[in-house]
N, C-alpha and C. Protein backbone atom coordinates (compact mmCIF):
# COMPACT_ATOMS: atom_id res chain seq x y z
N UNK A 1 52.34 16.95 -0.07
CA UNK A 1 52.63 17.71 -1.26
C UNK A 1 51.62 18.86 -1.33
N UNK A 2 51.70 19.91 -1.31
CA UNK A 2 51.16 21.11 -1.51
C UNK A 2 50.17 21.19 -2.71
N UNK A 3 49.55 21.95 -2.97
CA UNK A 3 48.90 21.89 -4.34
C UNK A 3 49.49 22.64 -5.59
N UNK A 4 50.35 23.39 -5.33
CA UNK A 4 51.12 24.16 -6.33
C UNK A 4 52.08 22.97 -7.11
N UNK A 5 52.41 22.16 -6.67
CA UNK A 5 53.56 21.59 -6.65
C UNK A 5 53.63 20.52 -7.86
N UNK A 6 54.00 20.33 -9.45
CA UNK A 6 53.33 19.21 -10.34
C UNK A 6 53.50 17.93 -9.72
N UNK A 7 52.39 17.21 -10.32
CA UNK A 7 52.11 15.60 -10.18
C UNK A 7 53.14 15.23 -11.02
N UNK A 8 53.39 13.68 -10.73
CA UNK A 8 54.02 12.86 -11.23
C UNK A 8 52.90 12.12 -12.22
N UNK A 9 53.41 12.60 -13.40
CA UNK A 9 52.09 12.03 -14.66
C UNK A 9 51.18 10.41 -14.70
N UNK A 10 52.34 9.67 -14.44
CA UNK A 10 52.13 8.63 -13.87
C UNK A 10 51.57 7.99 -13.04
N UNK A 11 51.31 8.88 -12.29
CA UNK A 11 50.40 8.59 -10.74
C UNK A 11 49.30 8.80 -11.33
N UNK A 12 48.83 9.84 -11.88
CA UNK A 12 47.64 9.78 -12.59
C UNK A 12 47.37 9.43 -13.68
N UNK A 13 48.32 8.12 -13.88
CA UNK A 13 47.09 7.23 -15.09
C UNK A 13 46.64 6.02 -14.39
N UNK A 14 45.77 5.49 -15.09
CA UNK A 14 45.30 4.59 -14.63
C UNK A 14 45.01 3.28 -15.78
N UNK A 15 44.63 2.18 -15.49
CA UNK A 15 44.61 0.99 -16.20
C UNK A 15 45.64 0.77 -17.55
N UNK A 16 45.08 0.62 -18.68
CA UNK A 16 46.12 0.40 -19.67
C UNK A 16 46.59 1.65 -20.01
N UNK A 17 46.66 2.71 -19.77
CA UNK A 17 47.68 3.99 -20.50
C UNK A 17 48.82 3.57 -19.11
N UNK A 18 48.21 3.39 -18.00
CA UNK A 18 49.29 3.26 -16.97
C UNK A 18 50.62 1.98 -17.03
N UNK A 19 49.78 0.92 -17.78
CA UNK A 19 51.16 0.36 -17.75
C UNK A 19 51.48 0.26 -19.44
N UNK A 20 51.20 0.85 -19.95
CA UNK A 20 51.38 0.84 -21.44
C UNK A 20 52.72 2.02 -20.59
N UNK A 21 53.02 2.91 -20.18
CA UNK A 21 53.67 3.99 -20.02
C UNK A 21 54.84 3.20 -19.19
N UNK A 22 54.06 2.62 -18.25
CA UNK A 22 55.33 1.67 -17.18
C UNK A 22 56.47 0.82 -17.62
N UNK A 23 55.64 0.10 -18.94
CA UNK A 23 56.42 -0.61 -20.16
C UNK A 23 57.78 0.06 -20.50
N UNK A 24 57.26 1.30 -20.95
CA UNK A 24 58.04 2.28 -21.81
C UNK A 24 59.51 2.67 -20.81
N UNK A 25 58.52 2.94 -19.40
CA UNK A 25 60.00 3.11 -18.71
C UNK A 25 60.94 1.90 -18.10
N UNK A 26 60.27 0.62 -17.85
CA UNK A 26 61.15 -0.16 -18.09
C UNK A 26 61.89 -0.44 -19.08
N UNK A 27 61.53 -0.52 -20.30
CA UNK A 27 62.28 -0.36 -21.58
C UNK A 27 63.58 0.40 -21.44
N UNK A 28 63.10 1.91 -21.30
CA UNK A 28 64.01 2.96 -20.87
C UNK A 28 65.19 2.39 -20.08
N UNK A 29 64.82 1.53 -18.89
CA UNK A 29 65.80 1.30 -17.75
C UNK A 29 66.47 0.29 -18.35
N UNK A 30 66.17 -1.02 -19.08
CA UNK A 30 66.70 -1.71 -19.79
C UNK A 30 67.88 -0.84 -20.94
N UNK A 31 67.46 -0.07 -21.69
CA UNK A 31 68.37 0.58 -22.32
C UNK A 31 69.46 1.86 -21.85
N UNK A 32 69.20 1.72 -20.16
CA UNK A 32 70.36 2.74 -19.52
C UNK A 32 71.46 1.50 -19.03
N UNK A 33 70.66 0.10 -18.61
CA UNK A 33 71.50 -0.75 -17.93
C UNK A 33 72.64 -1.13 -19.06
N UNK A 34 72.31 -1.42 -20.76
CA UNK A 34 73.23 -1.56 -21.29
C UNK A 34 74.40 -0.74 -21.65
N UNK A 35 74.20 0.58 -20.80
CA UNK A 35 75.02 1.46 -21.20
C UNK A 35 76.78 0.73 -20.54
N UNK A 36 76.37 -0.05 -18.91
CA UNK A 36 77.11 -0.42 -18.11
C UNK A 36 77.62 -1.51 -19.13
N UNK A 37 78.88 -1.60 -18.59
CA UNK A 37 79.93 -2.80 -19.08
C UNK A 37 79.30 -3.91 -18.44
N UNK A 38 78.92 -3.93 -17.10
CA UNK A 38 78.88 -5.04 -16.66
C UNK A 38 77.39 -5.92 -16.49
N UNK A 39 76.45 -4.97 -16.98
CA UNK A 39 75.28 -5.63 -17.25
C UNK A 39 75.42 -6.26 -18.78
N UNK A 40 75.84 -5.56 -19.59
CA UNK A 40 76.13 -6.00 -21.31
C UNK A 40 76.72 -7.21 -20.97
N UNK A 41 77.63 -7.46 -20.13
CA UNK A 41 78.10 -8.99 -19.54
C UNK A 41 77.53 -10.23 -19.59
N UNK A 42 76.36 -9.62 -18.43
CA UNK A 42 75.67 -10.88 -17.89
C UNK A 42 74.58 -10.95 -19.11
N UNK A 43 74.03 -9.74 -19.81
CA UNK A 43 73.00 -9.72 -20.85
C UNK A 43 73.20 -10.87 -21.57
N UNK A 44 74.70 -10.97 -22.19
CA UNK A 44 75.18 -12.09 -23.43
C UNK A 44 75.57 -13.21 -22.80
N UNK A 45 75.70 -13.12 -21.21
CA UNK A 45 75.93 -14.61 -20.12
C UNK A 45 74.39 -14.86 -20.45
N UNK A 46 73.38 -14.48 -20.50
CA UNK A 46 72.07 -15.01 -20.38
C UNK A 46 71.63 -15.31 -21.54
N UNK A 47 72.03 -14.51 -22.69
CA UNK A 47 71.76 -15.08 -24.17
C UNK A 47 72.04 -16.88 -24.25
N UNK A 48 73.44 -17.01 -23.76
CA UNK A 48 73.90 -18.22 -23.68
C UNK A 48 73.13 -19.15 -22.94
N UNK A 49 73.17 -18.42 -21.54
CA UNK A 49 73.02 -19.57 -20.70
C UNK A 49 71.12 -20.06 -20.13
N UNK A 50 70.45 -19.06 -20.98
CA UNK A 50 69.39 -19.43 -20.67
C UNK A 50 68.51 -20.46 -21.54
N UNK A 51 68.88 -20.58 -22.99
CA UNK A 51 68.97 -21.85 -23.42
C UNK A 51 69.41 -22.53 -23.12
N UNK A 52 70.62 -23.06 -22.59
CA UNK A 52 71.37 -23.98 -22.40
C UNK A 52 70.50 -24.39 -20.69
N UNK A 53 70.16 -23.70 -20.26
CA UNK A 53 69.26 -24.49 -19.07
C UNK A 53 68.58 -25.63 -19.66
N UNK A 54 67.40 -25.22 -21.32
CA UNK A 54 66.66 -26.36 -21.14
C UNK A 54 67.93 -27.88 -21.28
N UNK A 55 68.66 -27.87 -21.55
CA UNK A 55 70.10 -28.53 -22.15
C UNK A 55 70.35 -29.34 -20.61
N UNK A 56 70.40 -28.81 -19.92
CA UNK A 56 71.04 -28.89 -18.46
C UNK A 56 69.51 -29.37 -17.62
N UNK A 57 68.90 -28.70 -17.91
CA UNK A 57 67.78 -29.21 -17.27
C UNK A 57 66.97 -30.21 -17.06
N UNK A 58 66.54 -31.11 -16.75
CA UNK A 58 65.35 -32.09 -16.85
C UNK A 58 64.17 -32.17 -16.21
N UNK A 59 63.71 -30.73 -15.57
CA UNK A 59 62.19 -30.32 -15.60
C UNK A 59 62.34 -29.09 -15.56
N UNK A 60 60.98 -29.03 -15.13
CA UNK A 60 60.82 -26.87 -15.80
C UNK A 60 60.95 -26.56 -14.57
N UNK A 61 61.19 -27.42 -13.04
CA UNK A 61 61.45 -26.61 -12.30
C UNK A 61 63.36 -26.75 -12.27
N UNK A 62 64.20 -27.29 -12.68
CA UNK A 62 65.32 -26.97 -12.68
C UNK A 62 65.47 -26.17 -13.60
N UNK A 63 65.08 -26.23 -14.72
CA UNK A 63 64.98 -24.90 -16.29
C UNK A 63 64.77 -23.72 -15.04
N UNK A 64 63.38 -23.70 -14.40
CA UNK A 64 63.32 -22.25 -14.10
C UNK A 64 64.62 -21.64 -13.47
N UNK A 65 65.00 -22.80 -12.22
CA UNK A 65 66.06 -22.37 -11.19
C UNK A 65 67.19 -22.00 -11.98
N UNK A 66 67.91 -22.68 -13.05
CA UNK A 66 68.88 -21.88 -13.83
C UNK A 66 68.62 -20.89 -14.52
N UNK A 67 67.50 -20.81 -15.07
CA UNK A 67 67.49 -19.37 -15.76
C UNK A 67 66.79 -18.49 -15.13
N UNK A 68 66.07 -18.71 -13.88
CA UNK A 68 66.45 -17.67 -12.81
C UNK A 68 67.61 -17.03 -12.06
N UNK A 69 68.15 -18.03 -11.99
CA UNK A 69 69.01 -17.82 -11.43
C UNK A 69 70.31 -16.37 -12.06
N UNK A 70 70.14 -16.58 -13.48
CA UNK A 70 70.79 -15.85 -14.62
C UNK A 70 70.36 -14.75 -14.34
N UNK A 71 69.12 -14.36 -14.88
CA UNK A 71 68.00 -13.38 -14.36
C UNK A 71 68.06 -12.23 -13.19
N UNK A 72 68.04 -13.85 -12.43
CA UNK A 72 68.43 -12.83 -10.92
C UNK A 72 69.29 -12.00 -10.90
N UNK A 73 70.79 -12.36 -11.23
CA UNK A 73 71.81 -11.36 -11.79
C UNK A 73 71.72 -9.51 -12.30
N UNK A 74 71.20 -9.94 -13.07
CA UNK A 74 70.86 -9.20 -13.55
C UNK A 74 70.08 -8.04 -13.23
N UNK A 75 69.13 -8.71 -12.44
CA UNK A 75 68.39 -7.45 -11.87
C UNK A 75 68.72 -6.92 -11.33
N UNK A 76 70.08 -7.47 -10.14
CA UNK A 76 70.23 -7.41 -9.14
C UNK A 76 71.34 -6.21 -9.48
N UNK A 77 72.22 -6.69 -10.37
CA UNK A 77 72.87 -5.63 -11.15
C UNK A 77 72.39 -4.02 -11.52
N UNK A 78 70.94 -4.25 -12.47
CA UNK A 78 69.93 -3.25 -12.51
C UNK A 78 69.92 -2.32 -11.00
N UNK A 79 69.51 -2.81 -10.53
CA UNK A 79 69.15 -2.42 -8.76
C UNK A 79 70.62 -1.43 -8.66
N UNK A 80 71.24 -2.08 -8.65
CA UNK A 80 72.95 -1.88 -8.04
C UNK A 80 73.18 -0.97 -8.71
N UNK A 81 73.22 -0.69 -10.22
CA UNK A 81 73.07 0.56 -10.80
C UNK A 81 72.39 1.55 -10.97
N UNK A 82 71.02 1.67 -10.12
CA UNK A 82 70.38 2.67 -9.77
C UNK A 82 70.71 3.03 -8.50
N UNK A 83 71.16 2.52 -7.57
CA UNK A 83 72.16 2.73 -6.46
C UNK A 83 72.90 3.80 -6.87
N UNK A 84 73.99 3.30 -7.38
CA UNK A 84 74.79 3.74 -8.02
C UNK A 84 75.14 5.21 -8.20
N UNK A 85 73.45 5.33 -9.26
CA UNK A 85 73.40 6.67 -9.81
C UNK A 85 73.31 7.78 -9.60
N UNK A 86 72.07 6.87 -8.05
CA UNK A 86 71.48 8.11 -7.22
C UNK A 86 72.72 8.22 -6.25
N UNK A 87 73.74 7.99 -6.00
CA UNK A 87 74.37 8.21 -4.82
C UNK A 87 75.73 9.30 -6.14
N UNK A 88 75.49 8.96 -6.97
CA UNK A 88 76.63 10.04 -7.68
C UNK A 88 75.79 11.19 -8.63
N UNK A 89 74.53 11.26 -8.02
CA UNK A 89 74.12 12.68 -8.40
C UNK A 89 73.86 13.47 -7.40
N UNK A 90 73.91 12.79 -6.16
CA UNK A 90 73.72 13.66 -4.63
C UNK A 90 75.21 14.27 -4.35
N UNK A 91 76.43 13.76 -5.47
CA UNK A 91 77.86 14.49 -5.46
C UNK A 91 78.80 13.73 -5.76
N UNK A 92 79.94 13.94 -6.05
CA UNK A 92 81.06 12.64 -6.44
C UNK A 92 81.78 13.23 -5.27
N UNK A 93 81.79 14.09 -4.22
CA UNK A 93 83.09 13.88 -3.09
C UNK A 93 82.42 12.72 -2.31
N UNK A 94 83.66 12.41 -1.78
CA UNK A 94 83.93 10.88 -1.17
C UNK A 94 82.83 10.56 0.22
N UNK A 95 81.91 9.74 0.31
CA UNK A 95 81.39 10.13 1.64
C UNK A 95 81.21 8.70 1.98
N UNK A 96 81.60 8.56 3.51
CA UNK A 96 81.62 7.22 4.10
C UNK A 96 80.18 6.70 3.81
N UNK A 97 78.81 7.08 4.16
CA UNK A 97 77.53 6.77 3.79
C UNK A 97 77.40 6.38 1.95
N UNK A 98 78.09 6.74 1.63
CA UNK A 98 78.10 7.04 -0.02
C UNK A 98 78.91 5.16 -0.34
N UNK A 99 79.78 5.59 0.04
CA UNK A 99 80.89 4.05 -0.19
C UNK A 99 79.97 3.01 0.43
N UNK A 100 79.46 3.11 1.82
CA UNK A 100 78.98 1.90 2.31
C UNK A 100 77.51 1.53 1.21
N UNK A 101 77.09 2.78 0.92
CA UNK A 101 75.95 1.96 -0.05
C UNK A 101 76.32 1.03 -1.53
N UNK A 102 77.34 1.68 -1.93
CA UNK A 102 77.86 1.29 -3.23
C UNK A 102 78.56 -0.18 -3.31
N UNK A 103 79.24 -0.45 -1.83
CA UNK A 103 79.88 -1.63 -1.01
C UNK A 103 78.43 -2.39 -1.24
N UNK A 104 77.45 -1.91 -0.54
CA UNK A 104 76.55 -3.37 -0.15
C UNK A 104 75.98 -3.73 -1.47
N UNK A 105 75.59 -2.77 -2.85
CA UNK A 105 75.16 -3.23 -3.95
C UNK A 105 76.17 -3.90 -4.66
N UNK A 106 77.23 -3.50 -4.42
CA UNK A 106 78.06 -4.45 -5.19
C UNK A 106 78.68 -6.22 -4.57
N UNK A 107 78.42 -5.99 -3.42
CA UNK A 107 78.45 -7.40 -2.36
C UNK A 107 77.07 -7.92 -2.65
N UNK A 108 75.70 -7.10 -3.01
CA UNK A 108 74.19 -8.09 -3.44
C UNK A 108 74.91 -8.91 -4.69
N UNK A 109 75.10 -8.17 -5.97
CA UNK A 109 75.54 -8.69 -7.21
C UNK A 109 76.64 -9.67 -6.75
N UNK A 110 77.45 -9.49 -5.66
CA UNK A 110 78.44 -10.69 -5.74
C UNK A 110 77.64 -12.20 -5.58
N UNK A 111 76.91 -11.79 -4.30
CA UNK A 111 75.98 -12.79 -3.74
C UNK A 111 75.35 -13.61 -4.80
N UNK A 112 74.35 -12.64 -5.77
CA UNK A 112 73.60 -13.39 -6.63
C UNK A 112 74.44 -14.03 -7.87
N UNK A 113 75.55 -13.79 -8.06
CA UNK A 113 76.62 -14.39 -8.57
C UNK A 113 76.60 -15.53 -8.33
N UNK A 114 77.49 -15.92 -7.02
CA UNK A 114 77.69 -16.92 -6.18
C UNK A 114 76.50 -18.11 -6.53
N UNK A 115 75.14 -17.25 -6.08
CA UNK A 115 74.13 -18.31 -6.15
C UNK A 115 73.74 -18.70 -7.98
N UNK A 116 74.33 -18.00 -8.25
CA UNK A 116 73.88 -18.42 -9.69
C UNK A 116 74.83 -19.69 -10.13
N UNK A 117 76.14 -19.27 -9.92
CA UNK A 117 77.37 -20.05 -10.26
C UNK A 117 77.01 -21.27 -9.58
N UNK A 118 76.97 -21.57 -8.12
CA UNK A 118 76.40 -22.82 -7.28
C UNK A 118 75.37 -23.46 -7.78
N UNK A 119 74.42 -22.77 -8.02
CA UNK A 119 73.01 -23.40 -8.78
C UNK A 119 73.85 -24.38 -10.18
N UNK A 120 74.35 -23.45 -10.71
CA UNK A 120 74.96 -24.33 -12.12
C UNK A 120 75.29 -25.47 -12.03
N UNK A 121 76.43 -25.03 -11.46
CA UNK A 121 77.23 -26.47 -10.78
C UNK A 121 76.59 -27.23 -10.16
N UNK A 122 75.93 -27.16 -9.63
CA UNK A 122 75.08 -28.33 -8.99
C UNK A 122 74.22 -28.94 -10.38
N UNK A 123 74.12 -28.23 -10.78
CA UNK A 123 72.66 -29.35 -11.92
C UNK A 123 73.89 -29.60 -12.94
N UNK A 124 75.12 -29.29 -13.03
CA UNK A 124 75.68 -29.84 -13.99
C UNK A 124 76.21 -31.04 -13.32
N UNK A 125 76.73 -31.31 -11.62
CA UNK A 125 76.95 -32.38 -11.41
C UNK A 125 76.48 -33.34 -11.40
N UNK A 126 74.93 -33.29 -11.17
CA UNK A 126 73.79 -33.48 -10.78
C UNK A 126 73.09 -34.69 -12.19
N UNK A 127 73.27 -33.81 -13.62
CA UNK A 127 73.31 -34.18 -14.81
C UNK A 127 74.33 -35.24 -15.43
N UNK A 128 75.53 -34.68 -14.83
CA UNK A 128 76.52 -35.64 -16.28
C UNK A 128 77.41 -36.28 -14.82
N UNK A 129 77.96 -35.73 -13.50
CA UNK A 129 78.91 -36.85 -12.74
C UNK A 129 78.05 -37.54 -11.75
């Protein structure tokens, strides 16, 4: 980087202004993810289902694994929509590199789906059959 060129404000803070600020932009990213339909989804899937772990659960390491598991989702979602964003501000015409990225974030979120849904089911069989 040249010296003409501005800093990223951020880079130059340090200790608590630095993550007092980091806070703020996760916050931020939290309140772009609800803009999506499909994070608002899993948001109110996790309202539900992350109580209902301790319910399902019978130690804090199965509690964690289900409501990680929820979690995981979610982020993974997060992730997938910053994908997303950056690949439709570099242009909306169609580009094979463009699709294959948007393909593999949306095949992660399937994945962590999958493992979330499996995880369930298992501690619910696990619990009551």
């Amino acid at each position: 980087m040249s010296p003409n060129e501005p800093t990223n404000a951020q880079k130059q803070r340090r200790g608590l202004s630095r993550l007092w600020h980091a806070f703020g932009y996760s916050l931020a990213g939290l309140r772009a993810g609800w803009q999506e339909t499909a994070f608002r989804q899993e948001a109110l899937a996790a309202i539900v289902l992350v109580p209902l772990a301790f319910v399902v659960g019978r130690t804090w390491t199965e509690i964690s694994l289900l409501s990680g598991t929820v979690l995981l989702v979610m982020m993974v979602e997060l992730l997938n929509t910053g994908v997303e964003s950056a690949i439709d501000r570099i242009g909306p015409e169609w580009h094979e590199l463009s699709k294959r990225a948007k393909d593999m974030g949306s095949a992660a979120v399937l994945l962590s789906l999958l493992l979330c849904g499996g995880t369930w089911i298992a501690a619910i069989i696990s619990r009551w059959l």
